[in-house]
Protein backbone atom coordinates (compact mmCIF):
# COMPACT_ATOMS: atom_id res chain seq x y z
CA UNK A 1 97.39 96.31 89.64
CA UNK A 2 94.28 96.02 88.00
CA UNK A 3 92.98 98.33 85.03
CA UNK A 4 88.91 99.52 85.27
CA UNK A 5 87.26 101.55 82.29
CA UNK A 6 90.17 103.76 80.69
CA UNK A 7 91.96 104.72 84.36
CA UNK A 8 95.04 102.97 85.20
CA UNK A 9 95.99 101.75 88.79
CA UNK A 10 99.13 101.60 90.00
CA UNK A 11 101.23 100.32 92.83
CA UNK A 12 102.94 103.15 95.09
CA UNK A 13 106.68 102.48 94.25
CA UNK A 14 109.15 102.85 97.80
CA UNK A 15 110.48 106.23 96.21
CA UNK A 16 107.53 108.17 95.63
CA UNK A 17 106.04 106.69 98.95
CA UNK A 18 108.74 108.22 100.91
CA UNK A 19 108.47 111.66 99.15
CA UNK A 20 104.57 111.73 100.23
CA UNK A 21 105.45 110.66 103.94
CA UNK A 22 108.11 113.47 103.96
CA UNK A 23 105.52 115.76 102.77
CA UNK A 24 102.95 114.94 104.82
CA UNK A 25 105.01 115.44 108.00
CA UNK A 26 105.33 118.48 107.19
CA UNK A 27 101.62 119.37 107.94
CA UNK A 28 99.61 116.74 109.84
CA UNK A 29 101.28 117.33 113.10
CA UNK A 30 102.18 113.81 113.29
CA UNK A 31 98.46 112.90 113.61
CA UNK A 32 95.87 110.52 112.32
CA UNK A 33 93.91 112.87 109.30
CA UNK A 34 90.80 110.70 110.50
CA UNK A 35 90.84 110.17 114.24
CA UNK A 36 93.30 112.87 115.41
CA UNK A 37 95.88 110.61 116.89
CA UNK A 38 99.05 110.70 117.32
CA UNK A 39 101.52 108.71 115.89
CA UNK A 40 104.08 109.42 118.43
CA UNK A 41 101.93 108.02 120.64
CA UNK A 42 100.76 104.90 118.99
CA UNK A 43 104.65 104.57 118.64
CA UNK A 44 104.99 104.42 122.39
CA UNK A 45 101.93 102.33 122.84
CA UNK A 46 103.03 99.43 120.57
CA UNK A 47 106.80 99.64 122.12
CA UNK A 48 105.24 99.08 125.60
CA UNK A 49 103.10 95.88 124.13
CA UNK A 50 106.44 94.88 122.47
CA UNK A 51 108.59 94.91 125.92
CA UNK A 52 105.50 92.99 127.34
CA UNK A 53 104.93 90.16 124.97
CA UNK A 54 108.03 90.10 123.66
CA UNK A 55 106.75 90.05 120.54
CA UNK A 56 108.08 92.47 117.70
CA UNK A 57 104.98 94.96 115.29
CA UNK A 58 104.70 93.36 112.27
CA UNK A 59 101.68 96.32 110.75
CA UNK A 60 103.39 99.76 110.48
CA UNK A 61 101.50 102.52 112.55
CA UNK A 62 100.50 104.32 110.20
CA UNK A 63 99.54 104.24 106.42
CA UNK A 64 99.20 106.46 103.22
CA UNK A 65 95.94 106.63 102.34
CA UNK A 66 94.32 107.51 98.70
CA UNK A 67 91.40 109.57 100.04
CA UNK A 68 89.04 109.11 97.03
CA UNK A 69 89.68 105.58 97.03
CA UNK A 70 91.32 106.22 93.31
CA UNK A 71 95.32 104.84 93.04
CA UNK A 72 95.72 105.67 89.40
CA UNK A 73 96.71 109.15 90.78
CA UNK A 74 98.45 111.26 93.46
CA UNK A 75 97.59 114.47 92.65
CA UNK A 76 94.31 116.28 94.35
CA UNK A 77 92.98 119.47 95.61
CA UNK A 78 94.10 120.57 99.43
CA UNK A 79 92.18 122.92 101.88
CA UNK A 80 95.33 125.86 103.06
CA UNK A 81 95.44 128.60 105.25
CA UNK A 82 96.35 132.08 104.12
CA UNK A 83 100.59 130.80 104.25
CA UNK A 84 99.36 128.17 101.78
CA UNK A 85 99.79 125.62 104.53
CA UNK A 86 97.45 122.55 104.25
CA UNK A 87 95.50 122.13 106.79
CA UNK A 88 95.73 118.98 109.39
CA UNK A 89 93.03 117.50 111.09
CA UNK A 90 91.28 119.38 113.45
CA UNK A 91 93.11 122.83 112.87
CA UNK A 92 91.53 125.94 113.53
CA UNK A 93 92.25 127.85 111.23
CA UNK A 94 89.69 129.32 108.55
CA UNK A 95 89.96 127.57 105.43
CA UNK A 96 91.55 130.26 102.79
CA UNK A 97 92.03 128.64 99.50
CA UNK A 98 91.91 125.24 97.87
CA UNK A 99 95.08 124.68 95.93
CA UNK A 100 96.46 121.64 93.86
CA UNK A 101 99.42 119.69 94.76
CA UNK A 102 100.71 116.47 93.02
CA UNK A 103 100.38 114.88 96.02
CA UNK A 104 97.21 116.25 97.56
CA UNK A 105 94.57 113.15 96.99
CA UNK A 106 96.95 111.50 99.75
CA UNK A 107 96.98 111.54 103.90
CA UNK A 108 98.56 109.61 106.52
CA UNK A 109 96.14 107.46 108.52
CA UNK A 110 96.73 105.36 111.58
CA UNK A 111 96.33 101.60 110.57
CA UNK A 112 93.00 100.72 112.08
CA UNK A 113 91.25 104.21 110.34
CA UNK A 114 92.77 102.72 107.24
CA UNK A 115 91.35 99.40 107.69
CA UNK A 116 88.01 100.75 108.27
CA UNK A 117 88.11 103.23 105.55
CA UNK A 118 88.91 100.78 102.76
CA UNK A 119 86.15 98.24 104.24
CA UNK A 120 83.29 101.02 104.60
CA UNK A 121 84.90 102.45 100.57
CA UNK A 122 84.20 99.09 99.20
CA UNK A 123 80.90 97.95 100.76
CA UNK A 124 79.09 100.96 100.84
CA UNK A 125 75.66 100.41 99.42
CA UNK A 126 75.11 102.38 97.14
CA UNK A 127 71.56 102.72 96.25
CA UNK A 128 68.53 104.56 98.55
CA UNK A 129 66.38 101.72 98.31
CA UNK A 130 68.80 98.46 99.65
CA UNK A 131 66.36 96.56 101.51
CA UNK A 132 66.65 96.51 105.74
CA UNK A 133 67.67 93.04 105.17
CA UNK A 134 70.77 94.00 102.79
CA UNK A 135 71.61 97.14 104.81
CA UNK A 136 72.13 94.42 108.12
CA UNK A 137 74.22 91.86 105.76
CA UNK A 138 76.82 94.62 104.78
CA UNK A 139 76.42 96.28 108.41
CA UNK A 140 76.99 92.89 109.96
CA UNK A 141 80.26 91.71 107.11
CA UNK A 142 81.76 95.03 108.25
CA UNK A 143 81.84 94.18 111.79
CA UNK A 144 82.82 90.92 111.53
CA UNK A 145 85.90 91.47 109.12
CA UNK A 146 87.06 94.60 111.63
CA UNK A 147 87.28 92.12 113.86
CA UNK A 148 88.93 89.54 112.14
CA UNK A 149 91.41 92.46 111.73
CA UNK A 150 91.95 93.82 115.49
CA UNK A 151 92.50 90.22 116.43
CA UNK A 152 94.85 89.31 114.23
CA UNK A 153 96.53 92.81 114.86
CA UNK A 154 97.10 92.01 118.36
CA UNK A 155 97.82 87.88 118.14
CA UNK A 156 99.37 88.02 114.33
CA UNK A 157 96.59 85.05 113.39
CA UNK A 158 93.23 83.91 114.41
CA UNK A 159 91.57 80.03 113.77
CA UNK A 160 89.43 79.86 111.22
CA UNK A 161 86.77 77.62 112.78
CA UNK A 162 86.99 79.44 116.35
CA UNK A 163 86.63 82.59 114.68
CA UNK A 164 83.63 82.01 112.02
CA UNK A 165 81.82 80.34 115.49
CA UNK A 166 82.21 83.17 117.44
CA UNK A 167 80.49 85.54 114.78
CA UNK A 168 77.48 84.88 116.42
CA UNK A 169 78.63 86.52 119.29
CA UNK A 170 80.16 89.45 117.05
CA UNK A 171 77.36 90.00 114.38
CA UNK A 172 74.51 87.96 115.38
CA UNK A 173 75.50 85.97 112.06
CA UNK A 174 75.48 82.13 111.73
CA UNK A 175 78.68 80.07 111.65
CA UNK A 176 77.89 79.31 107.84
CA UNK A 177 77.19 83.21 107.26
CA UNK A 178 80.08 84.56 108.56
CA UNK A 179 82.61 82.24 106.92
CA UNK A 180 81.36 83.21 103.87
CA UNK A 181 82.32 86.55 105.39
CA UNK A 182 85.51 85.34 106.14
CA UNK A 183 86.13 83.57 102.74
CA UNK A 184 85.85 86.39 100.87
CA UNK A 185 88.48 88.25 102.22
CA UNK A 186 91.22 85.33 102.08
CA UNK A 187 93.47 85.81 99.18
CA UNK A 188 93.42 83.38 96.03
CA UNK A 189 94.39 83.22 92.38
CA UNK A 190 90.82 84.24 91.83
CA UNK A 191 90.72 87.08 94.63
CA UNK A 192 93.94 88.76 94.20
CA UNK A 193 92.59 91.74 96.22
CA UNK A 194 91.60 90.02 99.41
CA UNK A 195 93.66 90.98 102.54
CA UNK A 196 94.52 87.68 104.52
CA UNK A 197 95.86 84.54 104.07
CA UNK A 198 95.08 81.45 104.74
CA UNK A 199 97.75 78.42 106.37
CA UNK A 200 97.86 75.07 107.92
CA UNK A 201 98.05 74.95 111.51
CA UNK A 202 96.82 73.20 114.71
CA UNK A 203 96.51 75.62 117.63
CA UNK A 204 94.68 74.21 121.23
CA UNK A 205 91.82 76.16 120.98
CA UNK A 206 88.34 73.88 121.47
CA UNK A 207 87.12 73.90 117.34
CA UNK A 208 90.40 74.48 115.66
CA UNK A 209 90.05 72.19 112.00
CA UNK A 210 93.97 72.88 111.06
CA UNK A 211 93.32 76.26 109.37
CA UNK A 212 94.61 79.52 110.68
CA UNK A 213 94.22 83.06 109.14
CA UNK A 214 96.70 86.01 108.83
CA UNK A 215 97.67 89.22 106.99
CA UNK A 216 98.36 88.39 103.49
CA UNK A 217 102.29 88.45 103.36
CA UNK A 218 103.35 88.39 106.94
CA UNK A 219 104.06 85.45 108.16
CA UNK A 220 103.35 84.82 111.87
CA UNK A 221 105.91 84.70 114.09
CA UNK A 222 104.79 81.35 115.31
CA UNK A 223 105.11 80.14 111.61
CA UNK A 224 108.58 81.31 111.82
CA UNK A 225 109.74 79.79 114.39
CA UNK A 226 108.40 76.19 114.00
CA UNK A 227 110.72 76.62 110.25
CA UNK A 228 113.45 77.64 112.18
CA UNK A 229 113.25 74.31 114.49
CA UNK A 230 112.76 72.49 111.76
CA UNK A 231 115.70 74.10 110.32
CA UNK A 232 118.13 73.44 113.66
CA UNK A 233 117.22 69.65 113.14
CA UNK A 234 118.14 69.44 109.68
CA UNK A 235 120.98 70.93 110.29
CA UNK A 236 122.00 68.32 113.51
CA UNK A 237 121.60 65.77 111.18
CA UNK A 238 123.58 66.98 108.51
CA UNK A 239 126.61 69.04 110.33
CA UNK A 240 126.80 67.64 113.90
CA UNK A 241 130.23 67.24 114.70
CA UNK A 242 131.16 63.10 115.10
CA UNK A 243 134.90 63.70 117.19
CA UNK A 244 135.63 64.52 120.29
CA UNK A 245 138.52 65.36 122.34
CA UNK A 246 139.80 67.80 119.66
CA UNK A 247 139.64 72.02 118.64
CA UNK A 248 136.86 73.03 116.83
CA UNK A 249 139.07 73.50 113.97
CA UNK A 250 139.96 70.39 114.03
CA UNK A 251 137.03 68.76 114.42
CA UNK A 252 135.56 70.79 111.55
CA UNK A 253 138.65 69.73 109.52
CA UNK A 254 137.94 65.87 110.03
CA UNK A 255 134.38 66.24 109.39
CA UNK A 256 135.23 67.42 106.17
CA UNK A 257 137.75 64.52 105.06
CA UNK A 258 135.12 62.55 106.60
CA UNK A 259 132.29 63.36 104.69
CA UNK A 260 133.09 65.49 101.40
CA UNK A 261 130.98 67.98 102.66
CA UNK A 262 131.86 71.99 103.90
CA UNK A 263 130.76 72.39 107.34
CA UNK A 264 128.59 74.93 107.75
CA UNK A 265 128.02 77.10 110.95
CA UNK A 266 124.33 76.54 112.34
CA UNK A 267 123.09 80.22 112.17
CA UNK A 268 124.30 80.85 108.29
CA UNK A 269 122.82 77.19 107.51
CA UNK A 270 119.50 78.15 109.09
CA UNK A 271 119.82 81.95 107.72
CA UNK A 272 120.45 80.98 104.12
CA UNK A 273 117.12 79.03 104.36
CA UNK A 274 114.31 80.87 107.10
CA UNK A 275 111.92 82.64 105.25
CA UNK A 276 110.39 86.05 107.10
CA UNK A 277 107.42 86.29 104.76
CA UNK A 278 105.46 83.71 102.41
C-alpha cells in the first residue's frame, strides 16, 4: 500500500490470509478476541436477516485484524498457557509464558469491533493537553462515521444529504460539520484510504440531492439490479425474436440470416456484461 519512514506495508495476499484464519481457529473458540462473540452465532443471526429481507451479506462476519495497527508484519508476541496454547478471549487460565509466532500480531474480530478499532486507532488524540473543544470534534466524528457504518451494514447504502442532516440528531453536529465528517471518509484519487464510496442515485427519501454512499467496492444490490434491467432492455432490442409460428431453433436460425448477427441467449448476454462490484 503505502510506505511510512523505512517500514513497508503490505496487502494480506488470499494465501497467507487463509493460513492465519486456519490458525486462529484453532484457539479463539470461534469468538470475537474483542467482544467475546461468537461467530457461529453472528452466522445464524445474519442467515435469519437474509431469509427475511431476502437480501444476501455482502460484509463477511468476521475480520483479521493487525492488533498494533502495523501491516508491514505478521509476526508478534502471544500470551499461552502452560501447553503453549494461546490464549482466547476471556479464558481463564493463568497466563504462563509469552511466546513468538509469525503470526501472533494478528486476531479474528467480528466486523463491527473491527470497524471501531480502526476508527478509535486512527483518531486517537494523542496529546494530554487537546483542548475540550478538540476532544468533542474527534468524540463526535467517531460517532457519526460508526453510524454511517451500521446503517449502511444493514441497508448496503445511506443518502448523503439525509444522512449529513440527521447528524444533528447523532452528534449534536451541524449539517455542514458532519459532511465534512462524511467527506473525509469517501474514497478519491487523493484519499486512497477512505472506506466508502460515493454514487449517483435518487432514492424517495425527503432531502435526497442524487448522491448515495456505500462500502468502497461493493456495489449495492439496488445498483445491481437497475444494470441488470438496463441490461434485459438492451438485449430486447437487439435479440428479440421477429417470427412467429415456428421452433425456437428455427426462429433463432432466421434471425440470424436476417440480421448477420449470432443470437445470443438473454442470461449469457446479460452475464457477459453485469458487473457485481465497481
Amino acid at each position: 500500500m503505502f510506505g511510512f519512514g523505512n517500514k513497508d506495508y503490505n496487502n494480506m495476499n488470499d494465501k497467507t490470509r487463509k493460513e492465519i484464519v486456519a490458525w486462529a481457529k484453532t484457539w479463539d473458540n470461534e469468538q470475537c478476541q474483542k467482544c467475546g462473540g461468537s461467530f457461529t452465532e453472528l452466522e445464524i443471526q445474519e442467515q435469519i436477516k437474509i431469509e427475511m429481507g431476502g437480501k444476501p451479506r455482502i460484509l463477511p462476519v468476521f475480520t483479521v485484524d493487525h492488533r498494533d495497527g502495523d501491516s508491514s508484519h505478521n509476526d508478534g508476541y502471544i500470551d499461552v498457557d502452560e501447553l503453549s496454547k494461546p490464549l482466547s478471549y476471556g479464558s481463564q487460565k493463568p497466563i504462563h509464558n509469552r511466546v513468538h509466532h509469525k503470526y501472533g500480531n494478528c486476531r479474528r474480530l467480528c466486523w463491527p469491533c473491527n470497524r471501531i478499532a480502526g476508527i478509535l486507532t486512527r483518531k486517537t488524540i494523542g496529546t494530554a493537553t487537546a483542548t475540550r473543544e478538540k476532544q468533542d470534534r474527534v468524540n463526535n466524528e467517531q460517532i457519526f462515521i460508526f453510524e454511517c457504518e451500521n446503517q449502511i451494514n444493514e441497508r448496503e447504502h445511506v443518502c448523503y444529504k439525509a444522512m449529513t442532516k440527521a447528524g444533528k440528531n447523532i452528534c449534536d453536529s451541524s449539517e455542514i460539520t458532519c459532511a465534512r465528517y462524511l467527506d473525509t471518509e469517501i474514497r478519491t484519487p487523493e484519499n486512497p484510504r477512505a472506506k466508502f464510496q460515493q454514487f449517483p442515485y435518487t432514492c424517495e427519501g425527503k432531502f435526497c440531492n442524487g448522491s448515495h454512499v456505500c462500502w468502497f467496492g461493493v456495489k449495492p444490490s439496488i445498483v445491481i439490479e437497475q444494470e441488470r434491467i438496463q441490461h434485459e432492455r438492451e438485449w430486447e432490442r437487439q435479440y428479440t425474436l421477429p417470427f412467429e409460428g415456428s421452433e425456437q431453433t428455427m426462429r433463432v436460425t432466421q434471425f440470424e440470416r436476417a440480421t448477420g448477427m449470432k443470437w445470443i441467449p438473454k442470461e449469457e448476454f446479460i452475464k457477459a456484461r453485469l458487473k457485481l462490484d465497481w
